[in-house]
PDB file of N, CA and C in Angstrom:
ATOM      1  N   UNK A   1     134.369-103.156-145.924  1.00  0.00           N
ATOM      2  CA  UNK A   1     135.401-102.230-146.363  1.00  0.00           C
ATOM      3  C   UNK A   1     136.280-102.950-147.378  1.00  0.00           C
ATOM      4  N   UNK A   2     136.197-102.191-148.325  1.00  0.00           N
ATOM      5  CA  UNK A   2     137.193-103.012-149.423  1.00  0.00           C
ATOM      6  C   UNK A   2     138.273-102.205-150.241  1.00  0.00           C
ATOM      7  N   UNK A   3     139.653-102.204-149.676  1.00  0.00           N
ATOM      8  CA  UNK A   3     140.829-101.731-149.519  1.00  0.00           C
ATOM      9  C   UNK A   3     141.259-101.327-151.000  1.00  0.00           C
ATOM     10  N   UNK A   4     140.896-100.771-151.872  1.00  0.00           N
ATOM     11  CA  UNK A   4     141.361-100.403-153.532  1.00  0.00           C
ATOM     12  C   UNK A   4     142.042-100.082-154.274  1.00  0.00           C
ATOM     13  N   UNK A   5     143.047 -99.707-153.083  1.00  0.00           N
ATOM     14  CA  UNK A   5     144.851 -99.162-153.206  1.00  0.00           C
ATOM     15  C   UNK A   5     145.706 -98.700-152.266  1.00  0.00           C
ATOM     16  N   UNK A   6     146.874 -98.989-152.205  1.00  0.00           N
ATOM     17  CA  UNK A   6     147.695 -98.825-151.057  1.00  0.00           C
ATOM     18  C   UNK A   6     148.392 -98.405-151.909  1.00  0.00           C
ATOM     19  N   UNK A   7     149.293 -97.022-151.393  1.00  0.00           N
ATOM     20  CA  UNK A   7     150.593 -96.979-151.794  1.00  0.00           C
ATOM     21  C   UNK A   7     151.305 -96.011-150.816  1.00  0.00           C
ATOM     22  N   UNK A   8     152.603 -96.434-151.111  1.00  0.00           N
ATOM     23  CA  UNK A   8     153.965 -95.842-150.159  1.00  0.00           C
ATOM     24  C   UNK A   8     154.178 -94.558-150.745  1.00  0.00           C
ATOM     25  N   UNK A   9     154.284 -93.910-150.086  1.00  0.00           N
ATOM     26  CA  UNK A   9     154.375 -92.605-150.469  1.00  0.00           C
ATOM     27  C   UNK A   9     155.813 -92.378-150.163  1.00  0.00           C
ATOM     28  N   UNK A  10     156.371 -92.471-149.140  1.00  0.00           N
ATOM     29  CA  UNK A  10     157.807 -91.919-149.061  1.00  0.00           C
ATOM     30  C   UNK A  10     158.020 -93.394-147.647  1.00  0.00           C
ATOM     31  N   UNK A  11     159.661 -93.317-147.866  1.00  0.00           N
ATOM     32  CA  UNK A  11     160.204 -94.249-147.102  1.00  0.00           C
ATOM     33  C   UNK A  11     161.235 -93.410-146.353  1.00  0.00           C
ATOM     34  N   UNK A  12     161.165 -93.796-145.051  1.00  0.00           N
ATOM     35  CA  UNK A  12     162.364 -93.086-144.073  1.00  0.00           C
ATOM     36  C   UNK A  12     163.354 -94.063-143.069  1.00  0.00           C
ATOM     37  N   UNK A  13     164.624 -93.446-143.297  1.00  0.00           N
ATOM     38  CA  UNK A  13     165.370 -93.996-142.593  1.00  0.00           C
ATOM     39  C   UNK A  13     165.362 -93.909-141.212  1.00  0.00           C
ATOM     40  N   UNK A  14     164.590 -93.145-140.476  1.00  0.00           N
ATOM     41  CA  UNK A  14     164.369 -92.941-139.118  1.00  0.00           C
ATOM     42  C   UNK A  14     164.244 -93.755-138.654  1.00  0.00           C
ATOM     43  N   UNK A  15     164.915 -93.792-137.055  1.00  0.00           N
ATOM     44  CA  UNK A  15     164.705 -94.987-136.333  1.00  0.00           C
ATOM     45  C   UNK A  15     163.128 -95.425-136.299  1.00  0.00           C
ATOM     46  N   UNK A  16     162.142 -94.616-136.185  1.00  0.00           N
ATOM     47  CA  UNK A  16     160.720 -95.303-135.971  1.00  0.00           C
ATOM     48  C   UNK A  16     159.905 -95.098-136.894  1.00  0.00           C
ATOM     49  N   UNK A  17     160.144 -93.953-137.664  1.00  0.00           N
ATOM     50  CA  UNK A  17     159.238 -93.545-138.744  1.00  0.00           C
ATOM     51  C   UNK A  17     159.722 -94.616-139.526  1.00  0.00           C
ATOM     52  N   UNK A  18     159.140 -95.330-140.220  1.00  0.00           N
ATOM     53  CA  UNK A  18     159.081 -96.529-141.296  1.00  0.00           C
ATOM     54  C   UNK A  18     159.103 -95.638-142.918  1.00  0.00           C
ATOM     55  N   UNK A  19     157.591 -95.200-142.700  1.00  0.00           N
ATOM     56  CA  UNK A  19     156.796 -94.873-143.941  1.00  0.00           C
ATOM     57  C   UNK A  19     155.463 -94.184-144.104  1.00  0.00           C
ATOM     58  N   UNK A  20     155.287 -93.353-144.555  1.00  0.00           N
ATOM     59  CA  UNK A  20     153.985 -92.463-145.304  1.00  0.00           C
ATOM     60  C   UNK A  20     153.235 -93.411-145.998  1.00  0.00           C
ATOM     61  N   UNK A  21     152.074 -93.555-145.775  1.00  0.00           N
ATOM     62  CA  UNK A  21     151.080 -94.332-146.942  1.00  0.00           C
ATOM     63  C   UNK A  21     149.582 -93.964-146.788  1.00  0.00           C
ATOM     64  N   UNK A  22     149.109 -94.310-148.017  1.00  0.00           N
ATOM     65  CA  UNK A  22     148.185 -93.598-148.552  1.00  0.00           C
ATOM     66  C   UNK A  22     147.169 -94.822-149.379  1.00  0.00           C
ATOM     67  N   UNK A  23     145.884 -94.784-148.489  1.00  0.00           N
ATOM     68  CA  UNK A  23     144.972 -95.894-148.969  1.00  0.00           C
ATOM     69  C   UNK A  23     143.558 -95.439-149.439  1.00  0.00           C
ATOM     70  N   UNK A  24     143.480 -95.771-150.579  1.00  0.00           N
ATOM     71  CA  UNK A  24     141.647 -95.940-150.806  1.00  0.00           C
ATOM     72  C   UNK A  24     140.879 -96.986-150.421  1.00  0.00           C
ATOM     73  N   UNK A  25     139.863 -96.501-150.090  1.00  0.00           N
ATOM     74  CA  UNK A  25     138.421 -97.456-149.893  1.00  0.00           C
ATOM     75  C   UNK A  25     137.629 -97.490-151.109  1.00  0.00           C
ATOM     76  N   UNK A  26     137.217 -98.391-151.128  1.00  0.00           N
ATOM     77  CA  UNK A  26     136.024 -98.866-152.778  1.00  0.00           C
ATOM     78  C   UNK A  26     135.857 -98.189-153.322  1.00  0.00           C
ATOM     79  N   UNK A  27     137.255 -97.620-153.606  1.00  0.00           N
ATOM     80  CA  UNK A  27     137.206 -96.611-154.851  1.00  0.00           C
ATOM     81  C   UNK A  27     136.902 -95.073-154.621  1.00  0.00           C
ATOM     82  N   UNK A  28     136.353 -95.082-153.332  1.00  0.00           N
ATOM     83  CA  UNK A  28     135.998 -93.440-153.472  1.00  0.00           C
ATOM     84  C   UNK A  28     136.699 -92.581-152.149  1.00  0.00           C
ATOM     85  N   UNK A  29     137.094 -92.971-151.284  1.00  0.00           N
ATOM     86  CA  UNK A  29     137.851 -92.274-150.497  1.00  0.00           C
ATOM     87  C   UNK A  29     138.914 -92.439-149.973  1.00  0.00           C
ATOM     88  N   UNK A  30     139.856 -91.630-150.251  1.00  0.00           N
ATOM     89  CA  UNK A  30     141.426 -91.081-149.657  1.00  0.00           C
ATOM     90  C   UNK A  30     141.532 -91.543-148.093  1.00  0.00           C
ATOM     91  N   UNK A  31     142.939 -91.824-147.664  1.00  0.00           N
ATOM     92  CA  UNK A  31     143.352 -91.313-145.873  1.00  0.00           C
ATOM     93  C   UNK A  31     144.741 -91.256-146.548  1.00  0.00           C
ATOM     94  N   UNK A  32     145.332 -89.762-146.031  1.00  0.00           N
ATOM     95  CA  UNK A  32     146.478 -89.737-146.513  1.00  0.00           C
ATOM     96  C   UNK A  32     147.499 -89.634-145.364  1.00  0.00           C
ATOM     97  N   UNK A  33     148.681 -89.931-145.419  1.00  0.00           N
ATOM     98  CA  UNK A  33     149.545 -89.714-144.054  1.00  0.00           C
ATOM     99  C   UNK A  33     149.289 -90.809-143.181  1.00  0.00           C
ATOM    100  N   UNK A  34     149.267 -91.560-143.400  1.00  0.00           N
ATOM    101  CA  UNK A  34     149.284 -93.080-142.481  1.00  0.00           C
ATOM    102  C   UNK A  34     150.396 -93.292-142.364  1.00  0.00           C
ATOM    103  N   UNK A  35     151.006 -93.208-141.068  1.00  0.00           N
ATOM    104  CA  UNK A  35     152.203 -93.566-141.179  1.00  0.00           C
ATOM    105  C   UNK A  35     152.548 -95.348-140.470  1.00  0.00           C
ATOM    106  N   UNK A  36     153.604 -96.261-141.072  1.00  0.00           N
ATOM    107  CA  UNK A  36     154.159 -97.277-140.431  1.00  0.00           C
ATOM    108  C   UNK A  36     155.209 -96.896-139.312  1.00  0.00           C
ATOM    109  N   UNK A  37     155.310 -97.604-138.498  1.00  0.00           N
ATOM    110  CA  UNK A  37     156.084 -97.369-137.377  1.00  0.00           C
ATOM    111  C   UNK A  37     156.799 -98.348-136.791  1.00  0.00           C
ATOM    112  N   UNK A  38     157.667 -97.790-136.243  1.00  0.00           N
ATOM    113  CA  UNK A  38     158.591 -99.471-135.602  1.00  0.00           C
ATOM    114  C   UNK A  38     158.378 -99.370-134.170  1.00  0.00           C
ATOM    115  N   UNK A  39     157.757 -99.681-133.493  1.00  0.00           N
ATOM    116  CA  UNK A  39     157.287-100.188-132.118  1.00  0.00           C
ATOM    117  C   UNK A  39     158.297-101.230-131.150  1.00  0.00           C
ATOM    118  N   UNK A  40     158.408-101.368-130.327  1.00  0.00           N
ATOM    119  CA  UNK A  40     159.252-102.093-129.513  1.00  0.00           C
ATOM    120  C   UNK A  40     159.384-103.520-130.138  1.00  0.00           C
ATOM    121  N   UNK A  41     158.350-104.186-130.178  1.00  0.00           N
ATOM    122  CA  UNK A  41     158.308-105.406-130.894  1.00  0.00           C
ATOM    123  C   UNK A  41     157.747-106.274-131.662  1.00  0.00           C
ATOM    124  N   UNK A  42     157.264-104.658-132.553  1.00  0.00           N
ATOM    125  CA  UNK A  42     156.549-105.114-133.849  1.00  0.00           C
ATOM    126  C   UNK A  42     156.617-103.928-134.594  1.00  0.00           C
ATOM    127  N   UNK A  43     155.967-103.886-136.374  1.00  0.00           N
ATOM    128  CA  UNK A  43     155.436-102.334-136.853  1.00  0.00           C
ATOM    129  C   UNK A  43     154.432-102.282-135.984  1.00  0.00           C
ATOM    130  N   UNK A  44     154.082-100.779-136.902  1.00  0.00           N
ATOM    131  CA  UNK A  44     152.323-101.136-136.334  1.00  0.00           C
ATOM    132  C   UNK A  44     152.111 -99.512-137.513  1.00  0.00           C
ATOM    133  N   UNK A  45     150.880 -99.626-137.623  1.00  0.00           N
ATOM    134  CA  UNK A  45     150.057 -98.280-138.357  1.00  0.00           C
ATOM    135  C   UNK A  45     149.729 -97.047-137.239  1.00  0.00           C
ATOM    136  N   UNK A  46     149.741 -95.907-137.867  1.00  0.00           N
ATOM    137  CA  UNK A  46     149.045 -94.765-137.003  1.00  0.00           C
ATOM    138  C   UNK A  46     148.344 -94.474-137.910  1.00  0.00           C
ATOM    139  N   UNK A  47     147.716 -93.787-137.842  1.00  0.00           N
ATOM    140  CA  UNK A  47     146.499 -93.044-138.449  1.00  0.00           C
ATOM    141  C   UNK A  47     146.783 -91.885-138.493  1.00  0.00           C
ATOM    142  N   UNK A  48     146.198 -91.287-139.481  1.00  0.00           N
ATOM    143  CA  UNK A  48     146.575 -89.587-139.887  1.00  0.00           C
ATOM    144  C   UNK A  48     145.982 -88.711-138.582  1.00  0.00           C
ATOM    145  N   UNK A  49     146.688 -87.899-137.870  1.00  0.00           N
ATOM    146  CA  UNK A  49     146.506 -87.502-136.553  1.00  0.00           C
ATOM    147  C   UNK A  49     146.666 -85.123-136.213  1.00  0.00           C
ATOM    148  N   UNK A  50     146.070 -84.382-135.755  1.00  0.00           N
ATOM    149  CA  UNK A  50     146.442 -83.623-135.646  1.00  0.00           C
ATOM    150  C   UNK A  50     146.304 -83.358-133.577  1.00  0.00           C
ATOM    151  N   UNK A  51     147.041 -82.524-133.466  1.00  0.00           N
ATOM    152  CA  UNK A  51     147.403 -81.787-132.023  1.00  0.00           C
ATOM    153  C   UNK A  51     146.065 -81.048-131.932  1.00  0.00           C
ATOM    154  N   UNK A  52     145.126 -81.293-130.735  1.00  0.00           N
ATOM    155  CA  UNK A  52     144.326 -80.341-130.628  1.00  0.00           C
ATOM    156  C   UNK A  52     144.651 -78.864-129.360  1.00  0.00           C
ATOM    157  N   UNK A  53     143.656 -78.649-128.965  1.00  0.00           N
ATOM    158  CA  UNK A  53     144.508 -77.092-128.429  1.00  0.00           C
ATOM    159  C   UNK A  53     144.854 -77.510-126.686  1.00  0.00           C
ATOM    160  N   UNK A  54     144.347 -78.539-126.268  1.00  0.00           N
ATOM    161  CA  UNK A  54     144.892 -78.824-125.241  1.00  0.00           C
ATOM    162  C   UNK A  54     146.046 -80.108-125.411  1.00  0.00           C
ATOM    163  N   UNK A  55     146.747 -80.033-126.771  1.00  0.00           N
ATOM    164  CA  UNK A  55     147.932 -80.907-127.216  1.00  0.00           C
ATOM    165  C   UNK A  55     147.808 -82.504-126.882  1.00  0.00           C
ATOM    166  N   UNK A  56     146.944 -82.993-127.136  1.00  0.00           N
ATOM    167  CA  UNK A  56     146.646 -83.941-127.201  1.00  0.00           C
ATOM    168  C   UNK A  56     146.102 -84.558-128.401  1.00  0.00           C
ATOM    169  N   UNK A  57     146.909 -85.304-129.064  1.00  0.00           N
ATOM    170  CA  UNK A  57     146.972 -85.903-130.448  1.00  0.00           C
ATOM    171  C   UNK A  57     145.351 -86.756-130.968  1.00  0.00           C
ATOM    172  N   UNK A  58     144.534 -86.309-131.923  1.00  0.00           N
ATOM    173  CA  UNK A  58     143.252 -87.358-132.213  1.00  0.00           C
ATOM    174  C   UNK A  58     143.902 -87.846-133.768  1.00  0.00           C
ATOM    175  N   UNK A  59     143.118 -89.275-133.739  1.00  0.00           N
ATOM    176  CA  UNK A  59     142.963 -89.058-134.862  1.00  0.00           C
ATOM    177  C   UNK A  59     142.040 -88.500-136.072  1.00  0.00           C
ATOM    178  N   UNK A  60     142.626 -88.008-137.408  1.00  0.00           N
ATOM    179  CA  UNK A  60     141.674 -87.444-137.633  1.00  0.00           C
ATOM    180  C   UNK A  60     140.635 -88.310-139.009  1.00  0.00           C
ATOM    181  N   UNK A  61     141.179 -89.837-139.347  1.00  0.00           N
ATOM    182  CA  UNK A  61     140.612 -90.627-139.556  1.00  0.00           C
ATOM    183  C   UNK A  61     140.942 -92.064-139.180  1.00  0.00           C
ATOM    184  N   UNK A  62     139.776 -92.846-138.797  1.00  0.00           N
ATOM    185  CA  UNK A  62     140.520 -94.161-138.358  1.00  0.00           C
ATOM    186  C   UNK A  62     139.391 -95.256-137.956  1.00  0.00           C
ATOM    187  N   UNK A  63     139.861 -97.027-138.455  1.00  0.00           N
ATOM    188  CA  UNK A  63     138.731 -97.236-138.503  1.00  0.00           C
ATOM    189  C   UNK A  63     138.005 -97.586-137.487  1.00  0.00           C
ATOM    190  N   UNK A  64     136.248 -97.891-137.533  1.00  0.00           N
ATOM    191  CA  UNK A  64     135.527 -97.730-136.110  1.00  0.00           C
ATOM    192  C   UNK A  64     135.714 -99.042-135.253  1.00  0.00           C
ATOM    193  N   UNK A  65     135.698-100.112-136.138  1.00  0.00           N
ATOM    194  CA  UNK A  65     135.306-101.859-135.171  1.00  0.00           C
ATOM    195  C   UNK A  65     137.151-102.029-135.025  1.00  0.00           C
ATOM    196  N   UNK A  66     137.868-103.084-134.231  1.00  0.00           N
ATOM    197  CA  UNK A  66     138.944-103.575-134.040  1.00  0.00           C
ATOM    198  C   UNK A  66     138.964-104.292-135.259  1.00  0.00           C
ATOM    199  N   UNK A  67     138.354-105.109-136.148  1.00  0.00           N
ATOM    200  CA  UNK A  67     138.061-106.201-137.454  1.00  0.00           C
ATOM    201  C   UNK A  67     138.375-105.223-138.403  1.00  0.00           C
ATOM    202  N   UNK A  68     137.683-103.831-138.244  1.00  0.00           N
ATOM    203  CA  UNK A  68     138.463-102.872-139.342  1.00  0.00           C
ATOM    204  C   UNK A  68     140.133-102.481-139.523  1.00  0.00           C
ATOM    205  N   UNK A  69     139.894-102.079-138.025  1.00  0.00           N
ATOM    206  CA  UNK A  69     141.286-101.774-137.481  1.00  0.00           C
ATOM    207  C   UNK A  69     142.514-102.460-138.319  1.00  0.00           C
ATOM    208  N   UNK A  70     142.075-104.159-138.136  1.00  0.00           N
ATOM    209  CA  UNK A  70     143.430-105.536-137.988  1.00  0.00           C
ATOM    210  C   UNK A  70     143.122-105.606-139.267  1.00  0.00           C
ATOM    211  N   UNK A  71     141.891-105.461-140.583  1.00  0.00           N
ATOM    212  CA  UNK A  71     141.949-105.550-142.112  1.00  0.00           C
ATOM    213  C   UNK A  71     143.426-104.850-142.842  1.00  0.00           C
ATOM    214  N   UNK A  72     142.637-103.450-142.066  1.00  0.00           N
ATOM    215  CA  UNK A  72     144.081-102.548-142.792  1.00  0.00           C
ATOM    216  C   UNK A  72     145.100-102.270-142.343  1.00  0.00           C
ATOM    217  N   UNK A  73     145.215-102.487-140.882  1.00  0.00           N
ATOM    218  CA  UNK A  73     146.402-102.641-140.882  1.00  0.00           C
ATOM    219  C   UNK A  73     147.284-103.666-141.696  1.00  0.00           C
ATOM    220  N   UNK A  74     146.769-104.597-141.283  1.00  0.00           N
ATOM    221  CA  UNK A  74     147.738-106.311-142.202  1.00  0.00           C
ATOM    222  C   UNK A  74     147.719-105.945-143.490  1.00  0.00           C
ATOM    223  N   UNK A  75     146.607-105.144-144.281  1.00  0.00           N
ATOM    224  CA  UNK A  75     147.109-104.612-145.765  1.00  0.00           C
ATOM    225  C   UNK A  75     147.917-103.985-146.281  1.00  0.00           C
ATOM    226  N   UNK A  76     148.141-102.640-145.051  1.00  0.00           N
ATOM    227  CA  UNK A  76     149.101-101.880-144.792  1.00  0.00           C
ATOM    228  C   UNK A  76     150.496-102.574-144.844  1.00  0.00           C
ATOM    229  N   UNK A  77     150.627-103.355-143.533  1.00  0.00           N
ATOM    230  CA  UNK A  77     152.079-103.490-143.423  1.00  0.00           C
ATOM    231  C   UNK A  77     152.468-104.778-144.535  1.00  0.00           C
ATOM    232  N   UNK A  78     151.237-105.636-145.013  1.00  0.00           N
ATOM    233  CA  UNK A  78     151.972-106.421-146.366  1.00  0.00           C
ATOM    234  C   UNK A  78     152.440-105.409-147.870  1.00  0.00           C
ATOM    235  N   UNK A  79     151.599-104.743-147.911  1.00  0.00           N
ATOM    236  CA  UNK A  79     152.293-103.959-148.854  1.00  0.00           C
ATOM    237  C   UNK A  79     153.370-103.133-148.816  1.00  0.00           C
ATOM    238  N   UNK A  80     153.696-102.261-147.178  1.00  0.00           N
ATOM    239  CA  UNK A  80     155.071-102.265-147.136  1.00  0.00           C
ATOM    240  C   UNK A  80     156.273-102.979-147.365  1.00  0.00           C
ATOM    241  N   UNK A  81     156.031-104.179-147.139  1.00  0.00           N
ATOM    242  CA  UNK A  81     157.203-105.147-146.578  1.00  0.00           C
ATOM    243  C   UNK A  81     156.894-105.796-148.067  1.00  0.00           C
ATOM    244  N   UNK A  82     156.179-105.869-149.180  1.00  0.00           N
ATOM    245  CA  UNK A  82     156.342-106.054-150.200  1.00  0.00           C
ATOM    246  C   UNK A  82     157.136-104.693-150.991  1.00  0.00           C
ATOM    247  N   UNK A  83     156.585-103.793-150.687  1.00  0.00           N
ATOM    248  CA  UNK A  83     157.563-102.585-151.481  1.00  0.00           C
ATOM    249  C   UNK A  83     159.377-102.547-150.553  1.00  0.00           C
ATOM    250  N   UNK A  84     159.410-102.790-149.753  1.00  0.00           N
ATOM    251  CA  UNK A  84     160.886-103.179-149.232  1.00  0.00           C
ATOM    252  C   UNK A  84     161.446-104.022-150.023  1.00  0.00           C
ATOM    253  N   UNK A  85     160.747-105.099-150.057  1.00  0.00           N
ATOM    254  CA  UNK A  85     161.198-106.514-151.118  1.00  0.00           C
ATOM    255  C   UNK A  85     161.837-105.898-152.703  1.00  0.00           C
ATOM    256  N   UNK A  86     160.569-105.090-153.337  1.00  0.00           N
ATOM    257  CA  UNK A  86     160.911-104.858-154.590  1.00  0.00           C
ATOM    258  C   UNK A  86     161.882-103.688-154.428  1.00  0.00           C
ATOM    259  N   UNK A  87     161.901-103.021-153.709  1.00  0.00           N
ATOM    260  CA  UNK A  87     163.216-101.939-153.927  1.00  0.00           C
ATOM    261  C   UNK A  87     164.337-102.716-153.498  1.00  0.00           C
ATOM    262  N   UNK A  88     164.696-103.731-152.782  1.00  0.00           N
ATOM    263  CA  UNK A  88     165.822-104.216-152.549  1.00  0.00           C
ATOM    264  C   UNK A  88     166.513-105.101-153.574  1.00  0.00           C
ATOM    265  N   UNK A  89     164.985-106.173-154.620  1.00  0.00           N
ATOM    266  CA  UNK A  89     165.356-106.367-155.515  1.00  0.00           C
ATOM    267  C   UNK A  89     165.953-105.674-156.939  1.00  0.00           C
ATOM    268  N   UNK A  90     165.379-104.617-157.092  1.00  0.00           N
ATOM    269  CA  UNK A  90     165.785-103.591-157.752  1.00  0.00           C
ATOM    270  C   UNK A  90     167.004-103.127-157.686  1.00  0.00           C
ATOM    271  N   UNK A  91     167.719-102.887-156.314  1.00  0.00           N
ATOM    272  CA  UNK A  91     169.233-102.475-155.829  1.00  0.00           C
ATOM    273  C   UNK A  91     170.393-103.328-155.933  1.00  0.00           C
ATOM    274  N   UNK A  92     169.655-104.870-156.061  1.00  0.00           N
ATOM    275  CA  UNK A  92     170.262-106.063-156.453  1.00  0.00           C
ATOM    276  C   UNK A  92     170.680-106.277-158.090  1.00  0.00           C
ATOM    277  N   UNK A  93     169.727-105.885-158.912  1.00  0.00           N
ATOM    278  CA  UNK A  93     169.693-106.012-159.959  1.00  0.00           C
ATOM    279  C   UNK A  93     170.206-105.313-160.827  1.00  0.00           C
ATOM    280  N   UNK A  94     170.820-103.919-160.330  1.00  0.00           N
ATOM    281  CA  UNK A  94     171.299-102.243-160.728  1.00  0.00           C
ATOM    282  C   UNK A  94     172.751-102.590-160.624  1.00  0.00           C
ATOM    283  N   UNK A  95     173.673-101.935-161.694  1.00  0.00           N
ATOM    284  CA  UNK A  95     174.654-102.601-161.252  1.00  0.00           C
ATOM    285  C   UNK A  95     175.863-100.783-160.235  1.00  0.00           C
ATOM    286  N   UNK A  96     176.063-101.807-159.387  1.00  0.00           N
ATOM    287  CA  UNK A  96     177.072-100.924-158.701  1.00  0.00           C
ATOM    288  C   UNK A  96     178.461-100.161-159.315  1.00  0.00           C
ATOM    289  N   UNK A  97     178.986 -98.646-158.906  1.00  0.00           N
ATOM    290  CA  UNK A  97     179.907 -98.426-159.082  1.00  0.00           C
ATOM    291  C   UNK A  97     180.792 -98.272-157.898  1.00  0.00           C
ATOM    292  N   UNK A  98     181.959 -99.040-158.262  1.00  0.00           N
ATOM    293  CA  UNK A  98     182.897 -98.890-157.021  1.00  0.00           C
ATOM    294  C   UNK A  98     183.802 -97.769-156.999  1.00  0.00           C
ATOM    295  N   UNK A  99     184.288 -96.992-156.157  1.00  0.00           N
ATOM    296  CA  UNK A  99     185.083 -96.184-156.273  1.00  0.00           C
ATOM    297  C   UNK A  99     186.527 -96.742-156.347  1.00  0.00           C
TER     298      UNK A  99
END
């Protein structure tokens, strides 16, 4: 599996919701709605998920081996915590108005 783009789609201030993200595989396929999450004592990834009719959440893509699993996740959450970095540098660099 070879990871071809990550990107953040939206960032939230919610206590657990982190972030929306959105990854390709070798170029040819989408998973959209991945969300980051803040977990008791770590992030962690979910996978794009719907409610089925006895309300019990699947996912509705996600990967098959645990080696897949721990690839994208760790791709996942470095590129978050790199897009945190650059928007904070960015907010640093902007200059403020004080009231």
């Amino acid at each position: 599996m070879n990871i071809t783009d990550i990107r953040i789609r939206k960032i939230y201030d919610d206590a657990r919701l982190k972030a929306l993200v959105s990854v390709t595989i070798d170029g040819d396929l989408a998973v959209h709605d991945i969300k980051v999450i803040e977990g008791p004592e770590r992030l962690f990834v979910a996978m794009p998920s719907r409610k089925d009719e006895n309300g019990t959440f699947r996912d509705i893509a996600h990967p098959i081996t645990p080696e897949a699993r721990r690839v994208l996740e760790d791709a996942i959450l470095d590129r978050y915590q790199t897009h945190l970095a650059q928007l904070e540098a960015e907010n640093a660099a902007s200059p403020h108005i004080s009231a």
